[in-house]
N, C-alpha and C. Protein backbone atom coordinates (compact mmCIF):
# COMPACT_ATOMS: atom_id res chain seq x y z
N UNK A 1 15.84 -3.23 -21.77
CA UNK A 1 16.02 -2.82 -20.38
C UNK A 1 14.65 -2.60 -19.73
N UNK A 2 14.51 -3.00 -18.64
CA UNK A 2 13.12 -3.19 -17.66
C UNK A 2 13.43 -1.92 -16.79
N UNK A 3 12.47 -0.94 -16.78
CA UNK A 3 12.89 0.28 -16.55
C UNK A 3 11.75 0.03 -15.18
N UNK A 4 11.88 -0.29 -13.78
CA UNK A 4 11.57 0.09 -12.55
C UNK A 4 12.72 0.71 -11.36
N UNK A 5 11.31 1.01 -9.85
CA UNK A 5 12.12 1.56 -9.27
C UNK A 5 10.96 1.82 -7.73
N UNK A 6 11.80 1.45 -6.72
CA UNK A 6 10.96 1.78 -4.95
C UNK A 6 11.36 2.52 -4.32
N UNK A 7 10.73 3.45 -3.87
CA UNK A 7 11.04 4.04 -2.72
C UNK A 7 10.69 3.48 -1.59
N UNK A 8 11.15 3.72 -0.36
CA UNK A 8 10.81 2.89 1.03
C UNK A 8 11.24 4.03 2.08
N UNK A 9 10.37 4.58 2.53
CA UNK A 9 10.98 5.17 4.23
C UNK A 9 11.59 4.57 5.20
N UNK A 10 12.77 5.08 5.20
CA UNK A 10 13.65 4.56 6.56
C UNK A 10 13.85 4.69 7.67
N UNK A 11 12.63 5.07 8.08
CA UNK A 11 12.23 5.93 9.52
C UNK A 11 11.34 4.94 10.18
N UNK A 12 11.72 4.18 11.15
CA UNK A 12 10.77 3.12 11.38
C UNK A 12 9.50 3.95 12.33
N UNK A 13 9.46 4.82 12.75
CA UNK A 13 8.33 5.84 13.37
C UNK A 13 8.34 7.05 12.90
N UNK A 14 7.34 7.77 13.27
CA UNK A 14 7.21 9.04 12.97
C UNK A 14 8.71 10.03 13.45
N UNK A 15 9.01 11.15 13.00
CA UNK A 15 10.36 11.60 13.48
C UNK A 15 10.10 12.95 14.13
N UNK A 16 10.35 12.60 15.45
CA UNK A 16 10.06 13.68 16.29
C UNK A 16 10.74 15.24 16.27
N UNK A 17 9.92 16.31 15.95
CA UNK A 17 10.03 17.60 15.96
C UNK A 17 9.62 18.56 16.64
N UNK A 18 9.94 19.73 16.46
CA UNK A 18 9.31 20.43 17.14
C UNK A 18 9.35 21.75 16.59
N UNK A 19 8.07 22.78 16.93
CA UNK A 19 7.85 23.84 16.00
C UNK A 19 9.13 25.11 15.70
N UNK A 20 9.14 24.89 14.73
CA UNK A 20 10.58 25.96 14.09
C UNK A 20 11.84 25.56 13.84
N UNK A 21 11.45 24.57 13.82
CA UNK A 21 13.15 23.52 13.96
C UNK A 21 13.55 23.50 11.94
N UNK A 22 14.43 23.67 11.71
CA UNK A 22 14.94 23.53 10.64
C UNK A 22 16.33 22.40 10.38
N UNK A 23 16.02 21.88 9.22
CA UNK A 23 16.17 20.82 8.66
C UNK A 23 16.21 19.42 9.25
N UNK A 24 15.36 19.24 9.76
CA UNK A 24 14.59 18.04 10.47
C UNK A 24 14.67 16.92 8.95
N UNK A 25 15.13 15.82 9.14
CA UNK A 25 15.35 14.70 8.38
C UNK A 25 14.47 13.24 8.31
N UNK A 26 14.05 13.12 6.84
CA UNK A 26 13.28 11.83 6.88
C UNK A 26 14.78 11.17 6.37
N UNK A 27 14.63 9.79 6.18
CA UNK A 27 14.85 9.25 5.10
C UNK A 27 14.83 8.12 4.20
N UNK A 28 15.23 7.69 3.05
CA UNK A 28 14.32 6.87 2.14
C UNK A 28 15.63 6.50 1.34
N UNK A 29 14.74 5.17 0.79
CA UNK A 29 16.00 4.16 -0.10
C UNK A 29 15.38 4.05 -1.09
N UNK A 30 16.04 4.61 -1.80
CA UNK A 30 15.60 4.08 -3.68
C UNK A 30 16.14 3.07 -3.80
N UNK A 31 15.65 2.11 -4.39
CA UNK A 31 16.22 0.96 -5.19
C UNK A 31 15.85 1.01 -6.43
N UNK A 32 16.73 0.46 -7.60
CA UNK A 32 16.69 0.06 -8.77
C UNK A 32 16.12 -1.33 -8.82
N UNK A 33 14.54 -1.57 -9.02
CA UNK A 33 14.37 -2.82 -9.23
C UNK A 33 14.15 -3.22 -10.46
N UNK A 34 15.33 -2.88 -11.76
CA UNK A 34 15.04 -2.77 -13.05
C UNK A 34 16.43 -3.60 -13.67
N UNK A 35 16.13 -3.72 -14.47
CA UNK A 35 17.60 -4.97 -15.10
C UNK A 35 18.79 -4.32 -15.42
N UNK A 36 18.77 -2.61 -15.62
CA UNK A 36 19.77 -2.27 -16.21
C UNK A 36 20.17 -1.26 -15.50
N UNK A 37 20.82 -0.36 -16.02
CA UNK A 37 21.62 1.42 -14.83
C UNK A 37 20.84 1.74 -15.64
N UNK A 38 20.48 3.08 -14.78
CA UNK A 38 19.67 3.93 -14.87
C UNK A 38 19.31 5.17 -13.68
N UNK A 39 19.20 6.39 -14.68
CA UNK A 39 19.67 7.50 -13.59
C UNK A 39 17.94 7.52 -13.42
N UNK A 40 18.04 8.48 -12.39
CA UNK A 40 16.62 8.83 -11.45
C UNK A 40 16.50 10.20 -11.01
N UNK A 41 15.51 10.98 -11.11
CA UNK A 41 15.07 12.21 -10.75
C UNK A 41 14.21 12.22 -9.67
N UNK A 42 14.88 12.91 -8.72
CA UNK A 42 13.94 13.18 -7.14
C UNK A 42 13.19 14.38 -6.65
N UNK A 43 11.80 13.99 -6.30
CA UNK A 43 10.89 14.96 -6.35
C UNK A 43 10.17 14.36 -4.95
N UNK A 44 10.41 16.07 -3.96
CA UNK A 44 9.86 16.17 -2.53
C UNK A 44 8.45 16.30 -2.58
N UNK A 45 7.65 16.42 -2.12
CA UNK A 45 6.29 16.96 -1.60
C UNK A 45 5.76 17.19 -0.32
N UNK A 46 5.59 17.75 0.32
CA UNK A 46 5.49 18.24 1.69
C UNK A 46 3.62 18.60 1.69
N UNK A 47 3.46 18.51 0.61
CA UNK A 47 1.78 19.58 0.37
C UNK A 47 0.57 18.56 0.15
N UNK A 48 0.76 16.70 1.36
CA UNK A 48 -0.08 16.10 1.01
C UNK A 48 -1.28 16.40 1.98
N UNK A 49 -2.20 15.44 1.71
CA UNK A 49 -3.74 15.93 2.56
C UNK A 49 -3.70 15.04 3.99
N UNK A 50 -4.26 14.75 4.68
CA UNK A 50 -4.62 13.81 5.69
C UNK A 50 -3.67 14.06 6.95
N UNK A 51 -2.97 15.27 7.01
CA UNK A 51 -2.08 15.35 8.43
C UNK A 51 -2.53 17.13 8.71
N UNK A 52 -1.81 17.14 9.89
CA UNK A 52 -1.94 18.66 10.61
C UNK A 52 -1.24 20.11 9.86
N UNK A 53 -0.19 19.72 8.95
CA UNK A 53 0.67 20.67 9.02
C UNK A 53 1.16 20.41 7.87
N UNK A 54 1.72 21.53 6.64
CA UNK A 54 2.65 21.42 5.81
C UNK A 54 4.57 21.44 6.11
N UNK A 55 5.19 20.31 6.23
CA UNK A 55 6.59 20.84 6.25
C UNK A 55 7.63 21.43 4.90
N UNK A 56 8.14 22.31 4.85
CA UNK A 56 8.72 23.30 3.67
C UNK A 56 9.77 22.37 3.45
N UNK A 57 10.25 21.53 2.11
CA UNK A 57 11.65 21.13 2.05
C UNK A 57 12.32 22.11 1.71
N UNK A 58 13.69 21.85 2.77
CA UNK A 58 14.69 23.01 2.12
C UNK A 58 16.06 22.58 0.97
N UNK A 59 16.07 21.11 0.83
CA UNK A 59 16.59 20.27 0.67
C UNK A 59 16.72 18.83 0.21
N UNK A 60 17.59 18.06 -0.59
CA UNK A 60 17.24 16.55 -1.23
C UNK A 60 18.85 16.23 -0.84
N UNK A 61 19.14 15.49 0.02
CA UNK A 61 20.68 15.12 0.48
C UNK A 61 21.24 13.68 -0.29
N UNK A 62 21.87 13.36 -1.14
CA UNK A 62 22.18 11.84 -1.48
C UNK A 62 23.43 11.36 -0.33
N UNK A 63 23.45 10.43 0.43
CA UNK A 63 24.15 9.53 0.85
C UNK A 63 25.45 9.55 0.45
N UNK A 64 25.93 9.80 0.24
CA UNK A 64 27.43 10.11 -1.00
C UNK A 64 28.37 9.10 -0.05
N UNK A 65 28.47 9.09 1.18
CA UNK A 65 29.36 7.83 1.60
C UNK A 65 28.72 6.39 1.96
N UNK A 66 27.77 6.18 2.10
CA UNK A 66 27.18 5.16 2.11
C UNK A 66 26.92 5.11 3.72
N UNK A 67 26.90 5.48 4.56
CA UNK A 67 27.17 4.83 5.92
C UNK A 67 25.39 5.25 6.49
N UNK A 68 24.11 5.80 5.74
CA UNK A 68 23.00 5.56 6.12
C UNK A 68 22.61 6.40 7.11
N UNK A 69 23.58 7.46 7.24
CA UNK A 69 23.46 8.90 7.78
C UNK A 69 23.45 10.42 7.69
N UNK A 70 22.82 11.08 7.85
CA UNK A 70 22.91 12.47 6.98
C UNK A 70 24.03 13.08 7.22
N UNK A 71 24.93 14.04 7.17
CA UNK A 71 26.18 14.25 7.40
C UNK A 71 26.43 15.35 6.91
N UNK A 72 25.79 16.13 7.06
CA UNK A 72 25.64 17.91 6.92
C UNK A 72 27.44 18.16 6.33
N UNK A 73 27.52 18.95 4.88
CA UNK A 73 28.58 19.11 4.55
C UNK A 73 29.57 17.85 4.35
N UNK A 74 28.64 16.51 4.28
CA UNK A 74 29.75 15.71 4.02
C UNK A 74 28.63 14.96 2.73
N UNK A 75 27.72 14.68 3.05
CA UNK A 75 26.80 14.41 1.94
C UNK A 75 26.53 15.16 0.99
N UNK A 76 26.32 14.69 -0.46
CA UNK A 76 25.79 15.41 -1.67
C UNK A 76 24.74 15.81 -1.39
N UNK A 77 24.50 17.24 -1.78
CA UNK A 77 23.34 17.99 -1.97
C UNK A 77 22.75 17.63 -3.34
N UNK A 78 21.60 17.03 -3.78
CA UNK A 78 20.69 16.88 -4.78
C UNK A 78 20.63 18.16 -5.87
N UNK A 79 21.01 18.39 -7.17
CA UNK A 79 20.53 19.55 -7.67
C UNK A 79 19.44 18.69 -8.99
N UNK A 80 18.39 18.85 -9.06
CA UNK A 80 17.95 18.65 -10.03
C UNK A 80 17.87 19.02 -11.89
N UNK A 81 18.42 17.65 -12.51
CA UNK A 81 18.95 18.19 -13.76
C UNK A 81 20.20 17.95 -13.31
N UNK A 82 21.16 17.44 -12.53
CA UNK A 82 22.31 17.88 -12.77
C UNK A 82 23.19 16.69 -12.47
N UNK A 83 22.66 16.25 -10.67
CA UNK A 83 23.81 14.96 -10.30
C UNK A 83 22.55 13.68 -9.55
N UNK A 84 21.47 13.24 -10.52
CA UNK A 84 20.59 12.64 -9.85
C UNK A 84 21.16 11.12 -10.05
N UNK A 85 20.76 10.16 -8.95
CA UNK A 85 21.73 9.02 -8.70
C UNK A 85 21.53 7.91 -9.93
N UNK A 86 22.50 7.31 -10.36
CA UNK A 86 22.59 6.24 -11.46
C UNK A 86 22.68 5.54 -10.86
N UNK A 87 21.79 4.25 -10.90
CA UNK A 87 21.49 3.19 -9.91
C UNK A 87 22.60 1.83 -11.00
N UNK A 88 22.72 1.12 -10.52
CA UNK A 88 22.66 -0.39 -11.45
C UNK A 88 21.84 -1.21 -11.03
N UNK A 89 21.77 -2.11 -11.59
CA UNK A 89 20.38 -3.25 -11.26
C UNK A 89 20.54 -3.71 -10.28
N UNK A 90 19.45 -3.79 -9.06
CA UNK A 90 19.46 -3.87 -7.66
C UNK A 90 20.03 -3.25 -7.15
N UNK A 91 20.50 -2.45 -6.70
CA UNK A 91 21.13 -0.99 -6.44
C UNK A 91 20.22 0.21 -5.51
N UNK A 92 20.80 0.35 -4.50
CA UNK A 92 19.86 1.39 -4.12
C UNK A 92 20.91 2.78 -3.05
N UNK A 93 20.07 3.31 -2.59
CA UNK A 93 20.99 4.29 -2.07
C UNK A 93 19.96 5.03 -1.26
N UNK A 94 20.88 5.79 -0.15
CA UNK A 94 20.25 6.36 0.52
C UNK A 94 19.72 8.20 0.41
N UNK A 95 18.49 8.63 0.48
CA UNK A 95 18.10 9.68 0.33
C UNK A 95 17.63 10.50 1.82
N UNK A 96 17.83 11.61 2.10
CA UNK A 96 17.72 12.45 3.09
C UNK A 96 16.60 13.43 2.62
N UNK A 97 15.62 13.70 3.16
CA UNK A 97 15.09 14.75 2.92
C UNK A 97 14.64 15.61 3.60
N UNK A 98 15.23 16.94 3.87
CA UNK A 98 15.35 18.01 4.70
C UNK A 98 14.14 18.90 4.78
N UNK A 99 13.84 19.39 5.91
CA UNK A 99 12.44 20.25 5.71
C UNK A 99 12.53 21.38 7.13
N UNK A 100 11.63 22.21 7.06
CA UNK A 100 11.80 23.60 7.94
C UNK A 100 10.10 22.85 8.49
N UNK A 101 10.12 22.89 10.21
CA UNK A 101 8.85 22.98 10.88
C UNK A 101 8.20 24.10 10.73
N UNK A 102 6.85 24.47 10.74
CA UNK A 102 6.24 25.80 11.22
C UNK A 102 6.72 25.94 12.39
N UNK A 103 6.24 26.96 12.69
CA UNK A 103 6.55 27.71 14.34
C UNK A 103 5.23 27.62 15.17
N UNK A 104 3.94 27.35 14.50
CA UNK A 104 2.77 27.67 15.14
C UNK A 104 2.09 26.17 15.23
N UNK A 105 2.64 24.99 15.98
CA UNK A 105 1.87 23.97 16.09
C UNK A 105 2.06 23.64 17.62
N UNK A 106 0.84 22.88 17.43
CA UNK A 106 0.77 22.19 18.78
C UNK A 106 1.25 20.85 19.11
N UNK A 107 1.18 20.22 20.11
CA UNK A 107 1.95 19.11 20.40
C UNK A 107 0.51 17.48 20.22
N UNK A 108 1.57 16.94 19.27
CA UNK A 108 1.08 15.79 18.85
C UNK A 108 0.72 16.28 17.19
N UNK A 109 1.05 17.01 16.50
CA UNK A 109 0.64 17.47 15.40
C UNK A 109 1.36 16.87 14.39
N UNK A 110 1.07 16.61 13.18
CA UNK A 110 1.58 15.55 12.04
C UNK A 110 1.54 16.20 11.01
N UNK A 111 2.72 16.05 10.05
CA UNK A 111 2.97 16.94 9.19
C UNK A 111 3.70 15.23 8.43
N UNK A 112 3.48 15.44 6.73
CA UNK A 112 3.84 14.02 5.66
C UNK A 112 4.93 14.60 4.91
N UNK A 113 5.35 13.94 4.37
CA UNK A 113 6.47 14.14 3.02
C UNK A 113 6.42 12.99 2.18
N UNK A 114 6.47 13.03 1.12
CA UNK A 114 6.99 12.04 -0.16
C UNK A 114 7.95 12.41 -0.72
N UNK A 115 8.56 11.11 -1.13
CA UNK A 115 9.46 11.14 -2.20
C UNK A 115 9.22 10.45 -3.14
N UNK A 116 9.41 11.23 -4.50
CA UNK A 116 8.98 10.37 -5.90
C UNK A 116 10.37 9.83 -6.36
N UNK A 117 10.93 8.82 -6.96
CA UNK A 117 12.48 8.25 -7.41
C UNK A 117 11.61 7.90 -9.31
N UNK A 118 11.86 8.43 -10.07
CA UNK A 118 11.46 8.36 -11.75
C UNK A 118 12.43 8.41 -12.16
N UNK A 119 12.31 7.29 -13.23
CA UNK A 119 13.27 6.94 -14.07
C UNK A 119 13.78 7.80 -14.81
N UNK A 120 14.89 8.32 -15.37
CA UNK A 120 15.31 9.47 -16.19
C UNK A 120 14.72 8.96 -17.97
N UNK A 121 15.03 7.87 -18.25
CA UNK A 121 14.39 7.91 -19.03
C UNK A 121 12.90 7.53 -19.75
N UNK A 122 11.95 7.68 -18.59
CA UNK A 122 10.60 8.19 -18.63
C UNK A 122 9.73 7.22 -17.69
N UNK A 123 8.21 7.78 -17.51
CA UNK A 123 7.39 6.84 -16.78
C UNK A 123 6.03 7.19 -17.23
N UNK A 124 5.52 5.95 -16.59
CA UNK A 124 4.05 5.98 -16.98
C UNK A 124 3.34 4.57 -17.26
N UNK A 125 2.68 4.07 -18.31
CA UNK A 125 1.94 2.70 -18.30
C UNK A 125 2.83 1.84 -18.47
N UNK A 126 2.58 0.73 -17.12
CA UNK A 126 3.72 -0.65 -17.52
C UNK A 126 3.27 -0.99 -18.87
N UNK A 127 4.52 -1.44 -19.56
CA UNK A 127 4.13 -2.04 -20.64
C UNK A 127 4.83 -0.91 -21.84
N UNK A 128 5.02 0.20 -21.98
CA UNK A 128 5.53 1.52 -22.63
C UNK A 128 6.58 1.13 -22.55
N UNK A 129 7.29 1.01 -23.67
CA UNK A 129 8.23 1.04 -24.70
C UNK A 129 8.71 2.25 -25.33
N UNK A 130 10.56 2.56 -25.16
CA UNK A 130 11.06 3.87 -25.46
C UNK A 130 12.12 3.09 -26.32
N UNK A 131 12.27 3.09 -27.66
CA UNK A 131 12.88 2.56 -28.62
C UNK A 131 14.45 3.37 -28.61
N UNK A 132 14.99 1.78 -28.43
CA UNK A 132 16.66 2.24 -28.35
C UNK A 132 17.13 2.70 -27.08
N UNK A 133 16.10 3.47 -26.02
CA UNK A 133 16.54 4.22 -24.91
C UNK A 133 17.72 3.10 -24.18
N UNK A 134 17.18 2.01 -24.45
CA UNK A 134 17.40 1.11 -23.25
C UNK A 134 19.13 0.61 -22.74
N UNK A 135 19.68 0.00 -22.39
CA UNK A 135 20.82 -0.44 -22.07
C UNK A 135 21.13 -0.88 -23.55
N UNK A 136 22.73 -0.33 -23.89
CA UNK A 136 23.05 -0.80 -25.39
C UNK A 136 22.57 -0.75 -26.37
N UNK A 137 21.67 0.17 -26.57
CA UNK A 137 21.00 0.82 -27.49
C UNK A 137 19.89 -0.35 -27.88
N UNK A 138 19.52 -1.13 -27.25
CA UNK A 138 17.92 -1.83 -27.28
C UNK A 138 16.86 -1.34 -26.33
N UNK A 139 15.66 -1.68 -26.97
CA UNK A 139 14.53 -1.20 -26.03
C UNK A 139 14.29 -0.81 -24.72
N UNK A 140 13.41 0.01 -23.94
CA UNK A 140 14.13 0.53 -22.36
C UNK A 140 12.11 0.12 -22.62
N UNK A 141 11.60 -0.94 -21.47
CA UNK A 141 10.24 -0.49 -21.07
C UNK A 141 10.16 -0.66 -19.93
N UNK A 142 8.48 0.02 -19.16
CA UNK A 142 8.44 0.40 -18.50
C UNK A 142 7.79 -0.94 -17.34
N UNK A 143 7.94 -1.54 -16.54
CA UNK A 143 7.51 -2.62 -15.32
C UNK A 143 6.69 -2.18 -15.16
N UNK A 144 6.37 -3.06 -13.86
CA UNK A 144 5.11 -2.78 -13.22
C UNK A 144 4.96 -1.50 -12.24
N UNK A 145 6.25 -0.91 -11.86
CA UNK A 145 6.09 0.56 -11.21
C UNK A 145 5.77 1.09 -12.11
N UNK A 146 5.43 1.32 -13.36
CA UNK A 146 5.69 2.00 -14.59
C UNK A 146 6.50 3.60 -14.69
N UNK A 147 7.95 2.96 -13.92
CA UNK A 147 9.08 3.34 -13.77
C UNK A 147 9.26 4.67 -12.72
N UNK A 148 8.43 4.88 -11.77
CA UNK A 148 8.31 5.59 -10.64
C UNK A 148 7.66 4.99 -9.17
N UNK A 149 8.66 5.46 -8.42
CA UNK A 149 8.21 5.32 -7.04
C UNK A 149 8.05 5.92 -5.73
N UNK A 150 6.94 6.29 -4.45
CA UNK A 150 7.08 6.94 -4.04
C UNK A 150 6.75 6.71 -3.01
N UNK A 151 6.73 7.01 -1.77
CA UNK A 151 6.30 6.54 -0.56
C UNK A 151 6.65 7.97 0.64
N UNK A 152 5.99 7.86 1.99
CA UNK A 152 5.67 8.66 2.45
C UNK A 152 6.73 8.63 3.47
N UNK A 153 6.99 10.12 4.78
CA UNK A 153 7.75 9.73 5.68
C UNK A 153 6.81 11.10 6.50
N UNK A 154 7.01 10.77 7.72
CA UNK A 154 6.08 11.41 8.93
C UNK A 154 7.06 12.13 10.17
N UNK A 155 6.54 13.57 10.06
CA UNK A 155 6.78 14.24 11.04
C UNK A 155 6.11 14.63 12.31
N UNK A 156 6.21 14.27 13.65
CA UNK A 156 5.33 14.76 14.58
C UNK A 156 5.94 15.85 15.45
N UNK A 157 5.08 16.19 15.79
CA UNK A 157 5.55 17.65 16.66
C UNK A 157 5.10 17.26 18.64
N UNK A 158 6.91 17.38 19.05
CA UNK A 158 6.52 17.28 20.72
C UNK A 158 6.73 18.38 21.31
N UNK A 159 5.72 18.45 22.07
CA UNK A 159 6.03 19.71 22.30
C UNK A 159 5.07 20.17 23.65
N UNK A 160 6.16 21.41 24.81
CA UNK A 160 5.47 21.20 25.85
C UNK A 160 5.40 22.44 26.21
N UNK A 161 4.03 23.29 27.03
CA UNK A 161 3.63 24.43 27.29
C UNK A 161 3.77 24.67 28.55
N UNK A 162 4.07 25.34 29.30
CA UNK A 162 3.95 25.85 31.05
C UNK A 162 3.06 26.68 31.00
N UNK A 163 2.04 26.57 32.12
CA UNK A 163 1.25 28.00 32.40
C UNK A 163 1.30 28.21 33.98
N UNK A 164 0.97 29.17 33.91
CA UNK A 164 1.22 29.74 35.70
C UNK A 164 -0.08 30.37 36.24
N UNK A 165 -0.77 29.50 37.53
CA UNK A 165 -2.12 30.36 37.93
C UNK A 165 -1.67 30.92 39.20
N UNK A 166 -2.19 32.42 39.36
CA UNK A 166 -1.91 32.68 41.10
C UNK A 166 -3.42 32.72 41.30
N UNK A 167 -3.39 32.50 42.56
CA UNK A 167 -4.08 32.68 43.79
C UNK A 167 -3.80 32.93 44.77
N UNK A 168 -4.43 33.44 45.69
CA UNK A 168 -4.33 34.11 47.09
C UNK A 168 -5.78 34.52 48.28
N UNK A 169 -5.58 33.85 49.22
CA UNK A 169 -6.28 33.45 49.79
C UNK A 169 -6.15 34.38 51.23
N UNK A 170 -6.50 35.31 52.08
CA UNK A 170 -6.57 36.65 52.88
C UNK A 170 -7.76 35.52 53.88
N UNK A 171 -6.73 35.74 55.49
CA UNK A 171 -7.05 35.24 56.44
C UNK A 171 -6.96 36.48 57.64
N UNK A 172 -8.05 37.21 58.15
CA UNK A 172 -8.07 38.64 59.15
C UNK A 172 -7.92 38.38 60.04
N UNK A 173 -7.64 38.78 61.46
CA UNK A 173 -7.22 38.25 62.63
C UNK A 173 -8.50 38.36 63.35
N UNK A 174 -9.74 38.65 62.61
CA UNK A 174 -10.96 38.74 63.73
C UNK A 174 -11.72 37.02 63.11
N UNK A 175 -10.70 36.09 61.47
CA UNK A 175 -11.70 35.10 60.93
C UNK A 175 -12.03 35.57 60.12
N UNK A 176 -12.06 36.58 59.40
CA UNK A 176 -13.09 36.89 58.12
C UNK A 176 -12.11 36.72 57.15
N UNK A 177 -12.23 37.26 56.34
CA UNK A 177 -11.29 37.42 54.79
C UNK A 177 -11.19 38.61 54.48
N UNK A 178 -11.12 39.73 55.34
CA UNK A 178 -11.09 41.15 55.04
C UNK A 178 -9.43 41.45 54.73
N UNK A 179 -9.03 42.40 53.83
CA UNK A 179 -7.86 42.33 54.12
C UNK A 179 -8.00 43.83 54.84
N UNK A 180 -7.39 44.13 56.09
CA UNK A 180 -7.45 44.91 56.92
C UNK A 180 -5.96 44.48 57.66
N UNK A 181 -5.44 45.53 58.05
CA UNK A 181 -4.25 45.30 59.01
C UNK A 181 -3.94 44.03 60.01
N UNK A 182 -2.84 43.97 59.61
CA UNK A 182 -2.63 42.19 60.48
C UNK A 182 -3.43 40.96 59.95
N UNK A 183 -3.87 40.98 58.61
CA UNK A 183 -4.60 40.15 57.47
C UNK A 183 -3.17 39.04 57.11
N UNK A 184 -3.39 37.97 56.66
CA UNK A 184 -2.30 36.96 56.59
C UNK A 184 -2.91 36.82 55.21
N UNK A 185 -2.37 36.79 53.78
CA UNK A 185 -2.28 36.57 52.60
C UNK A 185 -1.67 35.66 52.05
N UNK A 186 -2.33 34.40 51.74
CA UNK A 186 -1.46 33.28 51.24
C UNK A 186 -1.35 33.14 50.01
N UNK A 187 -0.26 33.10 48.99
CA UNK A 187 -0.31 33.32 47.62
C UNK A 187 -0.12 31.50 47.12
N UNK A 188 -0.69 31.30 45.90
CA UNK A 188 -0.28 30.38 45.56
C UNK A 188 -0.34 30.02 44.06
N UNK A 189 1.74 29.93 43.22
CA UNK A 189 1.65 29.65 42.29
C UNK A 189 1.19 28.30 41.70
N UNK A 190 0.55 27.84 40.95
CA UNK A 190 0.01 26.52 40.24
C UNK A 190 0.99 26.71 39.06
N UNK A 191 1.91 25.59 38.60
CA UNK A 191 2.85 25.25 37.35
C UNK A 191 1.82 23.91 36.68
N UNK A 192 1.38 24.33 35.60
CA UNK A 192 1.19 23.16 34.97
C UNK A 192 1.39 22.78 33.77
N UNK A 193 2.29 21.52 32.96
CA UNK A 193 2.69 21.60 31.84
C UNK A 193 1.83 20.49 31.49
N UNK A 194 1.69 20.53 29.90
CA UNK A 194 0.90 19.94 29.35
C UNK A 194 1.95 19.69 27.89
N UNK A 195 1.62 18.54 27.15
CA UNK A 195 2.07 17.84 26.02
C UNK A 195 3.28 16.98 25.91
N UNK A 196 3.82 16.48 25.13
CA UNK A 196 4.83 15.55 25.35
C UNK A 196 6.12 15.32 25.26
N UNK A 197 6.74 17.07 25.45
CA UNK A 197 7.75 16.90 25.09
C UNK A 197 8.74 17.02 26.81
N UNK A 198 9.81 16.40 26.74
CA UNK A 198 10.48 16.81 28.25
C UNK A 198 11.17 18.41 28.06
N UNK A 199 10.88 18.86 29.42
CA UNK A 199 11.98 20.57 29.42
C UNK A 199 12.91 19.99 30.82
N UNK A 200 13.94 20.84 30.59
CA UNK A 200 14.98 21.09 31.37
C UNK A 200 15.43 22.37 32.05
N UNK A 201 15.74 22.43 32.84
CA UNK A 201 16.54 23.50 33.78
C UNK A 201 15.44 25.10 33.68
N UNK A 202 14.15 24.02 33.81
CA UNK A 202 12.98 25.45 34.53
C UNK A 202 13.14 26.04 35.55
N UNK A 203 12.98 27.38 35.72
CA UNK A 203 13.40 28.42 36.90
C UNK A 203 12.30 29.18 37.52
């Protein structure tokens, strides 16, 4: 048995968030690109280098109906050790992976995730050989993934701020700017929003 395996993000862009939002969704297709069945162990990471922000997984969702959508309470929840997916050869399935935003980012900010898909029965140098493991009790080795795969999925943060400037501008009835009795005071609020997210029903 030829023991490989891909992950692929199914997010054709970054997936728009925003700060504090909980369980915000990537998601990713394992495939079995290995000759035989074979179960797989899934491992999140939220804690890579090169973006703005760490996102917390709260969560590993399997696809359980096939239809390529997350489905809160209708999809399998992932427990590790317990119900990780048994692929058959060419075989793949869909993975969800759930995560909590910070609360303290700014807009345009990027936060990564991976998912690792490893063979249950082991990984490491193509070419490694696990005697007997394999389909029908013959050899199980390891391809050229050397039986793990992992790939990335991207969170951005939209997000939009209001600020408010007053001013006021005192016109005296002799021309000056004194404010003195019968002074005309013109106030003026400035609204200005900044970043990229749209708001609604401002007051």
């Amino acid at each position: 048995e030829l023991l490989d395996v891909t992950v692929v993000s199914g997010d054709a862009a970054d997936v728009v968030t925003a700060p504090g939002v909980t369980n915000q969704v990537l998601t990713f297709t394992v495939t079995n690109t290995g000759n035989g069945s074979e179960a797989f162990t899934l491992t999140p990471n939220g804690t890579l280098g090169g973006d703005d922000f760490d996102p917390t997984t709260t969560s590993i969702v399997i696809d359980s109906n096939n239809n390529g959508v997350y489905d809160a309470g209708v999809d399998t929840v992932y427990t590790p050790g317990t119900n990780g997916p048994v692929l058959a050869a060419d075989a793949s399935v869909k993975v969800f992976v759930l995560s909590t935003i910070p609360g303290n980012l700014t807009d345009g900010n990027r936060g990564l995730v991976n998912l690792t898909a490893a063979a249950k029965t082991g990984t490491g140098t193509p070419g490694t050989s696990f005697a007997g493991q394999g389909d029908g009790g013959g050899d199980a080795v390891l391809g050229t993934t050397g039986g793990d795969g992992v790939d990335d999925g991207a969170f951005v943060v939209s997000n939009a701020v209001v600020t408010l400037a007053k001013s006021a501008v005192v016109a005296d009835p002799f021309g000056g700017t004194e404010s003195v009795p019968g002074s005309i005071i013109t106030y003026t609020l400035a609204a200005t929003i900044t970043g990229s997210a749209t708001l609604s029903n401002l007051a």
